[in-house]
N, C-alpha and C. Protein backbone atom coordinates (compact mmCIF):
# COMPACT_ATOMS: atom_id res chain seq x y z
N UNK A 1 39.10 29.65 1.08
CA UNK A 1 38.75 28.52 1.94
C UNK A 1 37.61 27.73 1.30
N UNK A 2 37.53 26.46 1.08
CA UNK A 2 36.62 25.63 0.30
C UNK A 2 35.95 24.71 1.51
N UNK A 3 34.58 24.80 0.96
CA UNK A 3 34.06 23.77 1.89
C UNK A 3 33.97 22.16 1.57
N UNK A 4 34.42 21.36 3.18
CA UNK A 4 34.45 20.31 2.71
C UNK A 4 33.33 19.24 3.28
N UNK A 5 32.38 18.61 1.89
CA UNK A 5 31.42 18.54 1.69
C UNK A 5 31.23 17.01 2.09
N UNK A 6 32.30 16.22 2.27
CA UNK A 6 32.72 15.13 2.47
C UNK A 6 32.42 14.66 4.05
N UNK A 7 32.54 15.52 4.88
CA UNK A 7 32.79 15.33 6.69
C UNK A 7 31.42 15.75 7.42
N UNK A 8 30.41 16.40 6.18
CA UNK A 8 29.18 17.20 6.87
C UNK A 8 28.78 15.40 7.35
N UNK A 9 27.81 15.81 8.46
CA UNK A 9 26.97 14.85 8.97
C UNK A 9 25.29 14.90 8.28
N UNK A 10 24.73 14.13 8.28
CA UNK A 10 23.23 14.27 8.68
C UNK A 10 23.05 13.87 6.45
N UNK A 11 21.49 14.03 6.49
CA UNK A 11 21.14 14.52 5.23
C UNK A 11 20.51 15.51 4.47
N UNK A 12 20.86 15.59 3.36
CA UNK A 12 20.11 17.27 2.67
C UNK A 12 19.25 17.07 2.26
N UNK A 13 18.25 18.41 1.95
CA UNK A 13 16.32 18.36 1.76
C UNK A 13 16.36 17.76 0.69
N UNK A 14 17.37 17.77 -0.45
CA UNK A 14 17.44 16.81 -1.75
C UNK A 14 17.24 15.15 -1.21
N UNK A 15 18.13 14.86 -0.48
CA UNK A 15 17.75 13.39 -0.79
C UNK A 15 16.82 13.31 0.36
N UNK A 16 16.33 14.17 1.11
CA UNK A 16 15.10 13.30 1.83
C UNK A 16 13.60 13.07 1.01
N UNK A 17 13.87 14.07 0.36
CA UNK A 17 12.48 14.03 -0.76
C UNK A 17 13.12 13.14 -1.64
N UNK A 18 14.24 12.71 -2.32
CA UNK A 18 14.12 11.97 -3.57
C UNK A 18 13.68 10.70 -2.13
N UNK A 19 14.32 10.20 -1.27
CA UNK A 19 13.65 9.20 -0.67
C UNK A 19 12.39 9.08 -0.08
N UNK A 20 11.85 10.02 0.02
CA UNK A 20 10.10 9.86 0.14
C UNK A 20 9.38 9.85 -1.26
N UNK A 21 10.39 10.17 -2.20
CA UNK A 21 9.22 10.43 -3.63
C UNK A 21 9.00 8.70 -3.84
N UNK A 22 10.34 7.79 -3.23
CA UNK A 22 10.63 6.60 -4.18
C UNK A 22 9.47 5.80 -3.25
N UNK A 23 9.10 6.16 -1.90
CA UNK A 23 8.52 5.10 -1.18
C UNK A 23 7.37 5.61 -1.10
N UNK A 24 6.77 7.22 -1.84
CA UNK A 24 5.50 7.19 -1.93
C UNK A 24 4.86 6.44 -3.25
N UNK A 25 5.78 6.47 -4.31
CA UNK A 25 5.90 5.60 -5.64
C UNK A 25 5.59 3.75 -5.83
N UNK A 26 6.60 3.38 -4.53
CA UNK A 26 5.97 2.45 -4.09
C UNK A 26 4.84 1.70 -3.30
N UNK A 27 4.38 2.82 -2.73
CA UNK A 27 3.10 2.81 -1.80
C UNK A 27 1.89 2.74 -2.50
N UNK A 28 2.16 3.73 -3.35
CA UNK A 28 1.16 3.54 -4.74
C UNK A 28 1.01 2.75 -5.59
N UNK A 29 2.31 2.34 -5.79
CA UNK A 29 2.26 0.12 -6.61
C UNK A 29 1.21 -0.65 -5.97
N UNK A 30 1.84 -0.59 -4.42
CA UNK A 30 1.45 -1.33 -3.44
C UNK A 30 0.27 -2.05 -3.05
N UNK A 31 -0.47 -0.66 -2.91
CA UNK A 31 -1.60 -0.84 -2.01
C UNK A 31 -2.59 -0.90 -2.99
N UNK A 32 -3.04 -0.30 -3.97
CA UNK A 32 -4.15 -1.22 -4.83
C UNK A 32 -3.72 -2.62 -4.90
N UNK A 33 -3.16 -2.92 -4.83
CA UNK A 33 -2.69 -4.68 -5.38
C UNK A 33 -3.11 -5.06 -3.79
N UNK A 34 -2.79 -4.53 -3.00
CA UNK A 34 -3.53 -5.58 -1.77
C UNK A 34 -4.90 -5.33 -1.29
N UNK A 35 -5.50 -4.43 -1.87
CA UNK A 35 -6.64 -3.66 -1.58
C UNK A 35 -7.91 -5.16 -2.58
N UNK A 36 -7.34 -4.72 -3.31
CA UNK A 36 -7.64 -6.09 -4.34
C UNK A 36 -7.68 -7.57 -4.19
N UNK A 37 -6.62 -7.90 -3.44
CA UNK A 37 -6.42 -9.04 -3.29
C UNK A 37 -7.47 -9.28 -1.89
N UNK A 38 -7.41 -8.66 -1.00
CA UNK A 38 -8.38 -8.87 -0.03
C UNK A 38 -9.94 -8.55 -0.36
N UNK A 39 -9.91 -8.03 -1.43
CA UNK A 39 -11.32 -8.28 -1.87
C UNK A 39 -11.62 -9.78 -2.89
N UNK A 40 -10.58 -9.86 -2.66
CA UNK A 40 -10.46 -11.43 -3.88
C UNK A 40 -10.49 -12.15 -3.15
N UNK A 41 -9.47 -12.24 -1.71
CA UNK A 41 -9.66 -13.20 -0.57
C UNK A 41 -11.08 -13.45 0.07
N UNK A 42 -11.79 -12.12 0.77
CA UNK A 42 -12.93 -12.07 1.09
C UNK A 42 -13.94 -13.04 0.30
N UNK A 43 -13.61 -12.57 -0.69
CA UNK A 43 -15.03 -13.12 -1.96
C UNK A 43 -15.05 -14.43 -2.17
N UNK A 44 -13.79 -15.30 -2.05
CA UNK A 44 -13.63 -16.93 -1.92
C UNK A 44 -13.99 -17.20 0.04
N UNK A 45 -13.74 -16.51 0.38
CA UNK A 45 -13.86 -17.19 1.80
C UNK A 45 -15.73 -17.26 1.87
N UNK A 46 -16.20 -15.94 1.56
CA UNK A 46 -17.79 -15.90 1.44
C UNK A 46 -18.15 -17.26 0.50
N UNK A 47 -17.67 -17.72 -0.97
CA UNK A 47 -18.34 -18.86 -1.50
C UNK A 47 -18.14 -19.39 -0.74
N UNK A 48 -16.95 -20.24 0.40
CA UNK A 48 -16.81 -21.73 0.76
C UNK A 48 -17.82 -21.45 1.65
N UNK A 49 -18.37 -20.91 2.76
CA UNK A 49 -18.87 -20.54 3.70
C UNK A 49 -20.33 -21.07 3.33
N UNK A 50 -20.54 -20.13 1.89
CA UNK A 50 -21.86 -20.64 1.13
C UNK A 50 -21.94 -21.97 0.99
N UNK A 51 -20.90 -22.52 0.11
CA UNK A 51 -20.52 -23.70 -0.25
C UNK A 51 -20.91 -24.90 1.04
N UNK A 52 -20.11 -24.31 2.27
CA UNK A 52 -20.70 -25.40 3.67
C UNK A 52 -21.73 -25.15 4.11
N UNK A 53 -22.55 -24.58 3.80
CA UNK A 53 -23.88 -23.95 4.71
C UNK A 53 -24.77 -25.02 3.22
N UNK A 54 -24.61 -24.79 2.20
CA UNK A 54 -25.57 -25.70 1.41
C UNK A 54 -26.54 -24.93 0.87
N UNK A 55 -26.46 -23.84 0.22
CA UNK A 55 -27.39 -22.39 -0.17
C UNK A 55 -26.89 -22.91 -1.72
């Protein structure tokens, strides 16, 4: 009797980890790059601020 591998429901511990490895992979692209950028944003919003105040 062979099992048929085709009709199972649900998913196996293999692909739930290959799909968390890929979106912790991307999380890690991610988030320095915006971590960054809001320190880049911050840092122009502080000059104009300077910039209108007249310092």
């Amino acid at each position: 009797m062979t099992k048929n591998y085709w009709n199972k429901k649900g998913f196996t511990m293999i692909e739930m980890m290959i799909v968390l490895l890929i979106i912790t992979v991307l999380l890690l692209i991610a988030v320095p790059n915006m971590v960054t950028n809001n320190n880049v944003a911050q840092s122009k919003g502080c000059d104009a601020t300077i910039h209108i105040i007249g310092v």
